[in-house]
N, C-alpha and C. Protein backbone atom coordinates (compact mmCIF):
# COMPACT_ATOMS: atom_id res chain seq x y z
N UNK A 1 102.40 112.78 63.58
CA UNK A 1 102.67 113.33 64.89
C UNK A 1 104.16 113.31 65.21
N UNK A 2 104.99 112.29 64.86
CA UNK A 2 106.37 111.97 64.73
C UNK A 2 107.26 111.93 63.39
N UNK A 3 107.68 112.62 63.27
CA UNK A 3 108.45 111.84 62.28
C UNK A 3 110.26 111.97 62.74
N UNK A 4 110.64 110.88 62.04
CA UNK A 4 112.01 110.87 62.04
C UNK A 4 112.91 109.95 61.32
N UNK A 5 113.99 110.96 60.49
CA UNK A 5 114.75 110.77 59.40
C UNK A 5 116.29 110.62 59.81
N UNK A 6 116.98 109.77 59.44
CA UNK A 6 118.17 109.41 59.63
C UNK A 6 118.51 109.76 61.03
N UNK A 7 117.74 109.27 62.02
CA UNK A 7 118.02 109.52 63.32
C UNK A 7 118.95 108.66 63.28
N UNK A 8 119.91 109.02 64.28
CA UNK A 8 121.57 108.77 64.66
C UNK A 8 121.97 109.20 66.20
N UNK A 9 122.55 108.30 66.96
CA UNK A 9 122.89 108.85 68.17
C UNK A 9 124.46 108.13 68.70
N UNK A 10 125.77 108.87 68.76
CA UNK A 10 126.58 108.28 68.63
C UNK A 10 127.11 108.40 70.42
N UNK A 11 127.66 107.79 71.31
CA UNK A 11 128.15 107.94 72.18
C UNK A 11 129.58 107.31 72.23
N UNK A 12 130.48 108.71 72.29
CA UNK A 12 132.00 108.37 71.89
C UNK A 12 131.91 107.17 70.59
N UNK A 13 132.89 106.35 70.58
CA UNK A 13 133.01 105.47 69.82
C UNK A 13 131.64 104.38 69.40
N UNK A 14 130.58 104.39 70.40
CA UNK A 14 129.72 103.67 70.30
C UNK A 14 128.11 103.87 69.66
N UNK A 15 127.74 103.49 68.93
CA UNK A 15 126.37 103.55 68.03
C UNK A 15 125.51 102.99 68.98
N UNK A 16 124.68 104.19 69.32
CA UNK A 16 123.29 103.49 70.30
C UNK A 16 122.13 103.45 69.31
N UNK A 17 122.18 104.16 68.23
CA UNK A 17 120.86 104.49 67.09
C UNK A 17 121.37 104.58 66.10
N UNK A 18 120.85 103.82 65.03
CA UNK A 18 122.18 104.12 63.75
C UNK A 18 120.76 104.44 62.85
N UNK A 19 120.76 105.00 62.29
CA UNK A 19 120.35 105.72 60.72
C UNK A 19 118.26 105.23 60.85
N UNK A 20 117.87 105.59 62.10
CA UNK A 20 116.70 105.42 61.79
C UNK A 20 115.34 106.58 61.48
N UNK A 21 114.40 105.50 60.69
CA UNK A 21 113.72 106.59 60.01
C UNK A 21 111.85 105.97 60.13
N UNK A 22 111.55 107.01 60.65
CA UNK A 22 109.51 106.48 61.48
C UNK A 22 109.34 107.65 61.07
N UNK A 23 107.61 107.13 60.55
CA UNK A 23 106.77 107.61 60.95
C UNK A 23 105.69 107.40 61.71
N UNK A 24 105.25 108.28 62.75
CA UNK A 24 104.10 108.05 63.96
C UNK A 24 103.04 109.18 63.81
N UNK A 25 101.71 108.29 63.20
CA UNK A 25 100.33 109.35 63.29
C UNK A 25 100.17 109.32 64.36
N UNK A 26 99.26 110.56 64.34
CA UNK A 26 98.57 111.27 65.39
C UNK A 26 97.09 109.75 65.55
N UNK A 27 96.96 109.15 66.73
CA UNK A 27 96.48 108.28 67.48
C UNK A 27 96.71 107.14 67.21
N UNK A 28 97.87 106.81 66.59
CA UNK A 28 98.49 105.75 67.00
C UNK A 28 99.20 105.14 67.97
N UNK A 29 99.18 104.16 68.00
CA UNK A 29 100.04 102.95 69.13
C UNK A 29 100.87 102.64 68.52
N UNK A 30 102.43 102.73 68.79
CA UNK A 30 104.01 102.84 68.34
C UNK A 30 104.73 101.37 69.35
N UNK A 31 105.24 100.91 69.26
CA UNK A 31 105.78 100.33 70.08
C UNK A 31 107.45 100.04 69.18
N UNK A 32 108.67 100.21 70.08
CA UNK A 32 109.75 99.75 69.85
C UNK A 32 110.17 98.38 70.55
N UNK A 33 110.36 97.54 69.60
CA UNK A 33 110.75 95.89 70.03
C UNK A 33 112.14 95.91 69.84
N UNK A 34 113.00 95.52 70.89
CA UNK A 34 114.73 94.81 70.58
C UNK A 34 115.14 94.54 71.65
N UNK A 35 116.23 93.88 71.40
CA UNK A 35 117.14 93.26 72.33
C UNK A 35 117.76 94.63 73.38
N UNK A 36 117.83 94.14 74.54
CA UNK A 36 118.75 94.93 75.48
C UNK A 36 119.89 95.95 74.25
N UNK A 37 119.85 96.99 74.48
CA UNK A 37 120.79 98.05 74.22
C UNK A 37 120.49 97.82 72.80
N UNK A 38 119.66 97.88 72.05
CA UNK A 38 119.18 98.02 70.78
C UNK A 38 119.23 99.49 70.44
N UNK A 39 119.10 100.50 71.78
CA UNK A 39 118.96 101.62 71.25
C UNK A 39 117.32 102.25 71.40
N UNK A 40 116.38 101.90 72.20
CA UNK A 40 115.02 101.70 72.35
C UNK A 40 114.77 103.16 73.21
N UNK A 41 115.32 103.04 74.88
CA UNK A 41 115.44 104.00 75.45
C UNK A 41 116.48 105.70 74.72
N UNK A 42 117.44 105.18 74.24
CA UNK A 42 117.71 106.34 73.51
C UNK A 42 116.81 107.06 72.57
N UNK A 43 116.58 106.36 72.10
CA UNK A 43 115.70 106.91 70.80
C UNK A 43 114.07 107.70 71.57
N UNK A 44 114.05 106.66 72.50
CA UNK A 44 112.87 107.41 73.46
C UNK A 44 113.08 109.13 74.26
N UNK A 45 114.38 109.02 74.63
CA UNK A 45 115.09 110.23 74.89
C UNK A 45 115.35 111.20 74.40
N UNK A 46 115.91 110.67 72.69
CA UNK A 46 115.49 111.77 72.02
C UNK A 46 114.59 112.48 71.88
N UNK A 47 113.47 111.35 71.56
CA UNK A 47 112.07 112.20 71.00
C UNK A 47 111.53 112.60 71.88
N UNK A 48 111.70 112.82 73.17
CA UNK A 48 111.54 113.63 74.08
C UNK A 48 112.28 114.75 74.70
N UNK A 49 113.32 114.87 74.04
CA UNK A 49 113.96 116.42 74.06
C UNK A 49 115.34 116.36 75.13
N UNK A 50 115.36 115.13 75.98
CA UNK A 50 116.00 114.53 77.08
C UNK A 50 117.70 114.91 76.63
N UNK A 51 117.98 113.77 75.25
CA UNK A 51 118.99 114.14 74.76
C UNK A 51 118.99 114.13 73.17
N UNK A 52 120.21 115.30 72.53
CA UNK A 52 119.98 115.39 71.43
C UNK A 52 120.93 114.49 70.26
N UNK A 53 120.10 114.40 68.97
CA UNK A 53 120.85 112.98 68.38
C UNK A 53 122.38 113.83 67.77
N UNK A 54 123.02 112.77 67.38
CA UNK A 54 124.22 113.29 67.13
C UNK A 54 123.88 113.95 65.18
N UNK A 55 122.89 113.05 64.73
CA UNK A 55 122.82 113.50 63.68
C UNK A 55 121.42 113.54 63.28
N UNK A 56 120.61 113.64 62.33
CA UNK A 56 119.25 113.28 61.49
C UNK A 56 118.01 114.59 61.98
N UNK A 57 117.16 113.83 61.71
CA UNK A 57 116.17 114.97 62.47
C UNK A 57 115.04 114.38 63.10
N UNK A 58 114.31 115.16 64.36
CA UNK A 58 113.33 114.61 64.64
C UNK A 58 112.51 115.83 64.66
N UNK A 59 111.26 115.46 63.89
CA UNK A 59 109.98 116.44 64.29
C UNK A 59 108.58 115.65 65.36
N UNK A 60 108.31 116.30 66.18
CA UNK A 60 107.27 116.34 66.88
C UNK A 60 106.34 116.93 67.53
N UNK A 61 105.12 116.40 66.42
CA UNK A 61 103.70 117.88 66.47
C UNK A 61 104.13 118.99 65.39
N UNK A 62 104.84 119.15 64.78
CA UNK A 62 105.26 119.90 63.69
C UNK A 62 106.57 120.56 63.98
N UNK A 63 107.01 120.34 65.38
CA UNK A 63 108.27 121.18 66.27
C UNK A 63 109.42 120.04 66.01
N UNK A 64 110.32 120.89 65.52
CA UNK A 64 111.95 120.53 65.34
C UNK A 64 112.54 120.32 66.42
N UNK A 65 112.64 119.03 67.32
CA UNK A 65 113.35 118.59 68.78
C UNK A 65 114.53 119.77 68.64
N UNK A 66 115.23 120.08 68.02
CA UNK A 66 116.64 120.80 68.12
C UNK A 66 116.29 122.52 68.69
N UNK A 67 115.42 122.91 67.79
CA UNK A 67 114.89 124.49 68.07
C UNK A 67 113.62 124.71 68.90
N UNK A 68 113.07 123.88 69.04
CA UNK A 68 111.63 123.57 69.48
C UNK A 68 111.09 122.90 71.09
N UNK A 69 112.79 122.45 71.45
CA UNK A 69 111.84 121.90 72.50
C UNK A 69 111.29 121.95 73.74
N UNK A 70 111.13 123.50 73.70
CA UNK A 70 110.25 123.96 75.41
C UNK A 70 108.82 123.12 74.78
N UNK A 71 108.76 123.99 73.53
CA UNK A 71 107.02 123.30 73.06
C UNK A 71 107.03 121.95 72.61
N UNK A 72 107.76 120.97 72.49
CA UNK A 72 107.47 119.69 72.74
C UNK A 72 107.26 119.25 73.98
N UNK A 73 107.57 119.73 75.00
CA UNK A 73 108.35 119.58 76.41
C UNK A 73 106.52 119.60 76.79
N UNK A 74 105.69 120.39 76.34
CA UNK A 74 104.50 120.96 76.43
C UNK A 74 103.51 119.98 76.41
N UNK A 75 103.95 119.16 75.10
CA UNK A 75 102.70 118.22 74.82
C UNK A 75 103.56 116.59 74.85
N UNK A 76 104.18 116.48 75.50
CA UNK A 76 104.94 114.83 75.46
C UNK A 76 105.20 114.54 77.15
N UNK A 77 104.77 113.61 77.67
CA UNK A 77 105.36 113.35 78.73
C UNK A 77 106.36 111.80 78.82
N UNK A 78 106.90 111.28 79.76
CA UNK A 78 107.53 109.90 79.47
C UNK A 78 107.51 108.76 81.05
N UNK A 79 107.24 108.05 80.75
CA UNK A 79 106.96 107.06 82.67
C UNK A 79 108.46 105.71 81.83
N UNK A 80 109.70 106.77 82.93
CA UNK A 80 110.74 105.82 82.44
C UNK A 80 111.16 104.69 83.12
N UNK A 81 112.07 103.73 82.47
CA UNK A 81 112.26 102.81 82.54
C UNK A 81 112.36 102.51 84.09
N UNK A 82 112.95 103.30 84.57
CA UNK A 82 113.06 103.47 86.28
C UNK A 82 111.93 103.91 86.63
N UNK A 83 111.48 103.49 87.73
CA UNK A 83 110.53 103.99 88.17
C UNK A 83 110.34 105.63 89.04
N UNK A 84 109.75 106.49 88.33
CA UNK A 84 109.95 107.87 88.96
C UNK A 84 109.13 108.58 89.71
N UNK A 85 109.30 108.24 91.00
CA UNK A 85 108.56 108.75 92.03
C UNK A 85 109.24 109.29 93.42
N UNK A 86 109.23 109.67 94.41
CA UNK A 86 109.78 110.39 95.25
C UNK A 86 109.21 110.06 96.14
N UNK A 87 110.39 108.91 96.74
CA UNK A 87 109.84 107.66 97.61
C UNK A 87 109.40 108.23 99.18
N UNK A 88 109.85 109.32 99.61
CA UNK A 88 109.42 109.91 100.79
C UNK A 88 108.54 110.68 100.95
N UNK A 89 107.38 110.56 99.28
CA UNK A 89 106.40 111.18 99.47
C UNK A 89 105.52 110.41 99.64
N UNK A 90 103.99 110.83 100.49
CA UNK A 90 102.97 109.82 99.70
C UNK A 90 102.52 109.78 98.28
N UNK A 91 101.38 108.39 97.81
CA UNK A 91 100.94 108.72 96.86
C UNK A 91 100.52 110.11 96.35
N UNK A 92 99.58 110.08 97.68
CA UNK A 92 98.84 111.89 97.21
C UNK A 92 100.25 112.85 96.97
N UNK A 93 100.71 113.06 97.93
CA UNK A 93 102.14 114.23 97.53
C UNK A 93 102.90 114.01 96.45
N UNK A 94 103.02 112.95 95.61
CA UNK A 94 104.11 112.61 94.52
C UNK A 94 102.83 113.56 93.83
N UNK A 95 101.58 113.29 93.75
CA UNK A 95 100.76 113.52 92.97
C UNK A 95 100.91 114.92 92.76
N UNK A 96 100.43 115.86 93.77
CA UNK A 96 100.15 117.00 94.28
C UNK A 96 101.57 117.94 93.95
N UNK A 97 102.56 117.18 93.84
CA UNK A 97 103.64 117.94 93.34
C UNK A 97 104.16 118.51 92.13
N UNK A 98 103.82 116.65 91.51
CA UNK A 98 103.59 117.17 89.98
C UNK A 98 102.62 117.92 89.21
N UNK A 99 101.59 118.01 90.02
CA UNK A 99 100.56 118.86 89.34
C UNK A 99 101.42 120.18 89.38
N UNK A 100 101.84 120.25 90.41
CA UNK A 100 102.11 121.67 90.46
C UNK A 100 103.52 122.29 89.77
N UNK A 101 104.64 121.04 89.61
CA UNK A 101 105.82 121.13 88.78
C UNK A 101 105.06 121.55 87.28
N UNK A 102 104.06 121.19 86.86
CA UNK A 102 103.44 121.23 85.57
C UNK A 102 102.07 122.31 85.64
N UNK A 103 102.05 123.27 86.74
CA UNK A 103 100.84 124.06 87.10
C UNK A 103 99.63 123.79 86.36
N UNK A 104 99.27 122.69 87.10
CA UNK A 104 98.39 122.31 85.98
C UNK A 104 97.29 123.02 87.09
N UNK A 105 95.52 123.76 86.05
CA UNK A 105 94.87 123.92 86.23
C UNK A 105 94.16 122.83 87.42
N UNK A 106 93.13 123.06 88.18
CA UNK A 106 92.47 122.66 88.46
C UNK A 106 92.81 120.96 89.23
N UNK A 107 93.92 121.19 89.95
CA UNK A 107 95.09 119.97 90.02
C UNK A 107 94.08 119.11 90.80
N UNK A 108 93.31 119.36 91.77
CA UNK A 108 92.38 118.46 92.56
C UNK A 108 91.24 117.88 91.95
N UNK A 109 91.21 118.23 91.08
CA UNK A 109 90.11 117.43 89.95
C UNK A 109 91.10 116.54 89.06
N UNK A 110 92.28 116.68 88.77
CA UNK A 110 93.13 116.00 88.02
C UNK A 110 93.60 114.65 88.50
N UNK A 111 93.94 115.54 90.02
CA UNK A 111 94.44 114.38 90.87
C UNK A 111 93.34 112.91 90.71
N UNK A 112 92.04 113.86 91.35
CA UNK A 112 91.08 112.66 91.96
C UNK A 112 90.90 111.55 90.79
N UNK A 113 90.67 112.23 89.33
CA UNK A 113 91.11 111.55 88.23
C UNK A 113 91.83 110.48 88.17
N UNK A 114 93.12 110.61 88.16
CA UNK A 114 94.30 109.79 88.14
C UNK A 114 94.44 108.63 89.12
N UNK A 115 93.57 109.11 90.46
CA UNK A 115 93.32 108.21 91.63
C UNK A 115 92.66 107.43 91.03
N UNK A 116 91.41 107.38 90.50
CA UNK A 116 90.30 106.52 90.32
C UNK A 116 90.77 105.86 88.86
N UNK A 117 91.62 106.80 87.72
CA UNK A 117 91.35 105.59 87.12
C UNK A 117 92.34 104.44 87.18
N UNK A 118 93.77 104.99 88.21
CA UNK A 118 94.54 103.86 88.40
C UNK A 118 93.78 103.43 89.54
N UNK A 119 93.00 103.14 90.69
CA UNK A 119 92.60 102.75 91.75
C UNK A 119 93.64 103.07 92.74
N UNK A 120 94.34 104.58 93.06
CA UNK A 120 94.96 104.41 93.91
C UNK A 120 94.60 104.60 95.36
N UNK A 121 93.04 104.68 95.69
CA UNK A 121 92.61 105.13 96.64
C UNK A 121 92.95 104.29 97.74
N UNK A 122 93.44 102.85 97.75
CA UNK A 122 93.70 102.59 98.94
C UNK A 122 95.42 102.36 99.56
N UNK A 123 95.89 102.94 98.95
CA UNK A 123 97.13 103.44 98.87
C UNK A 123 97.38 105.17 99.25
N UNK A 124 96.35 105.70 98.78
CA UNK A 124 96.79 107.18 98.48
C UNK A 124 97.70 108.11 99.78
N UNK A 125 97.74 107.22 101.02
CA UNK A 125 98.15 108.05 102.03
C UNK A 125 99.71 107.03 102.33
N UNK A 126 99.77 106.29 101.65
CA UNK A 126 101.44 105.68 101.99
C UNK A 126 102.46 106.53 101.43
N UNK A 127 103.08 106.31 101.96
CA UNK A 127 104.97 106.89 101.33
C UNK A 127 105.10 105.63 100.32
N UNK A 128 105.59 106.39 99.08
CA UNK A 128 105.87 105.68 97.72
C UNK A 128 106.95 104.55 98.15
N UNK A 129 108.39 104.67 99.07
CA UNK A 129 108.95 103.58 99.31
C UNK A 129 108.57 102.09 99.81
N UNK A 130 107.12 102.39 100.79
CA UNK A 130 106.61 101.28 101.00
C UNK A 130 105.35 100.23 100.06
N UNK A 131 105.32 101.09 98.53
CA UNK A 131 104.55 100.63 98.24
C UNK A 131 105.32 99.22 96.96
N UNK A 132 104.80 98.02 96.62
CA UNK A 132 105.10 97.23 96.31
C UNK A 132 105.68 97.27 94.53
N UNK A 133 106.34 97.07 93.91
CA UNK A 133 106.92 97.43 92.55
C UNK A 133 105.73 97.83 91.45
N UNK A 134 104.47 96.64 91.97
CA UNK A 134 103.23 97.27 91.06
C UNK A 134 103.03 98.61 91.54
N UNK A 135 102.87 98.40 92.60
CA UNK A 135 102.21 100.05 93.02
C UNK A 135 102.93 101.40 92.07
N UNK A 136 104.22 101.05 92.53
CA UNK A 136 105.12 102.14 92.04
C UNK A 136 104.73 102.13 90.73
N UNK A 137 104.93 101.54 90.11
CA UNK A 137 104.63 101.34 88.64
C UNK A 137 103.61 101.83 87.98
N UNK A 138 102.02 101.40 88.45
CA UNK A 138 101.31 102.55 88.56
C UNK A 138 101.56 103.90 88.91
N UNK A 139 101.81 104.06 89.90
CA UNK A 139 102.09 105.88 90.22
C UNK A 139 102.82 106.14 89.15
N UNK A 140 103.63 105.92 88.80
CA UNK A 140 104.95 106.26 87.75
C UNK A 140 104.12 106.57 86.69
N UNK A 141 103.03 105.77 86.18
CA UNK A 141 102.24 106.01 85.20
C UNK A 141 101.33 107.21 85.37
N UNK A 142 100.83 107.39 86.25
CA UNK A 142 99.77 108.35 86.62
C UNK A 142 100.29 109.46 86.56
N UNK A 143 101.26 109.88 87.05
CA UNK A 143 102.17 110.65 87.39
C UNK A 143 102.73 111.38 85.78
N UNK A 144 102.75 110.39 84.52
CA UNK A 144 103.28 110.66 83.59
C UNK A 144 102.23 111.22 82.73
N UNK A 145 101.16 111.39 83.09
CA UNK A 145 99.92 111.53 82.57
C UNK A 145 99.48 112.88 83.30
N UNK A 146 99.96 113.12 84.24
CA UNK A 146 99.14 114.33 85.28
C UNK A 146 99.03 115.90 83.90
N UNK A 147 100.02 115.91 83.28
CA UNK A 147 99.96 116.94 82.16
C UNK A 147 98.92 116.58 80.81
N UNK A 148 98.04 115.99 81.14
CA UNK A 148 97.36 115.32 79.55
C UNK A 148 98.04 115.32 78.29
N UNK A 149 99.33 114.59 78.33
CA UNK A 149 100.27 114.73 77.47
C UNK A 149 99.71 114.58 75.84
N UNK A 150 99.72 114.90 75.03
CA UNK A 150 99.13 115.20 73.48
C UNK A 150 99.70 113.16 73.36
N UNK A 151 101.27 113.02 73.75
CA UNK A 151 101.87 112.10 73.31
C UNK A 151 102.93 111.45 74.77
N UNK A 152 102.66 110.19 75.04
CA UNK A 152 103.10 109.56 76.12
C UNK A 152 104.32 108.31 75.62
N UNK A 153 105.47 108.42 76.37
CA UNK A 153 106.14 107.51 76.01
C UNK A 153 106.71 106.73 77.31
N UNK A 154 106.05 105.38 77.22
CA UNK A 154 106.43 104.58 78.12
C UNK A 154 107.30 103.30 77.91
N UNK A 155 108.39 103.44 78.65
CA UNK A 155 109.43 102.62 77.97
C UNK A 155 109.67 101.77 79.62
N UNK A 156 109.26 100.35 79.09
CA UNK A 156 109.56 99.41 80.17
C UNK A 156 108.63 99.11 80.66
N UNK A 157 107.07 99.54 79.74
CA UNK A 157 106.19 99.87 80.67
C UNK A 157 105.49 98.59 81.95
């Protein structure tokens, strides 16, 4: 589902990813372990199309990140390290938005989904700023999922 060969990511003078090389099947569980600034979130960035490496290659789903990535963009979503939600919405509206940033079919069946299987129903009518770091955290997740991503990358999770 992943692969990647002499991935490299240089920023100015500084090495955030030096010469790495994975492979990731299709339904596997991946996890990246390291120290602060190991290079974890970059490499997550890459393979999500976010930013591109300075050198190597990444394929994902058979698509070349470099030429390819509206259609990665398609089947990968990411719930980042920050928490990403849009604190002056409610639950339901962060929800209801992204369905629709991602036109997803049938968004009120998706939604109610995402409600129940994070339990956000007794939350669902607050503004995201008042809700407590778990909360957010959940939404952030749900939220990263609203596209039935083929491939999810959660970093910090």
């Amino acid at each position: 589902m992943i692969e990647i060969v002499n991935l490299t990511k240089k920023f100015k003078d500084k090495t955030a990813v030096n010469n790495i090389n994975l492979t990731i099947k299709e339904g596997e569980l991946f996890a990246l372990l390291g120290t602060n600034g190991a290079g974890k979130t970059t490499t997550i960035k890459m393979m999500s199309t976010l930013i591109l490496p300075t050198s190597g290659e990444i394929k994902v789903s058979g698509y070349e990140i470099k030429k390819d990535s509206m259609k990665i963009k398609e089947i990968v979503n990411v719930s980042p390290q920050e928490t990403a939600i849009a604190p002056n919405l409610s639950v339901k509206e962060n929800l209801e938005f992204m369905a629709g940033v991602y036109k997803i079919k049938n968004k009120n069946k998706k939604i109610e989904e995402l409600v129940n299987m994070f339990k956000l129903q007794e939350v669902l009518k607050q503004k995201a700023k008042t809700l407590s770091g778990g909360w957010q955290r959940k939404l952030s997740i749900a939220i990263s999922l609203i596209n039935n991503p083929k491939i999810l990358f959660l970093d910090e999770p």
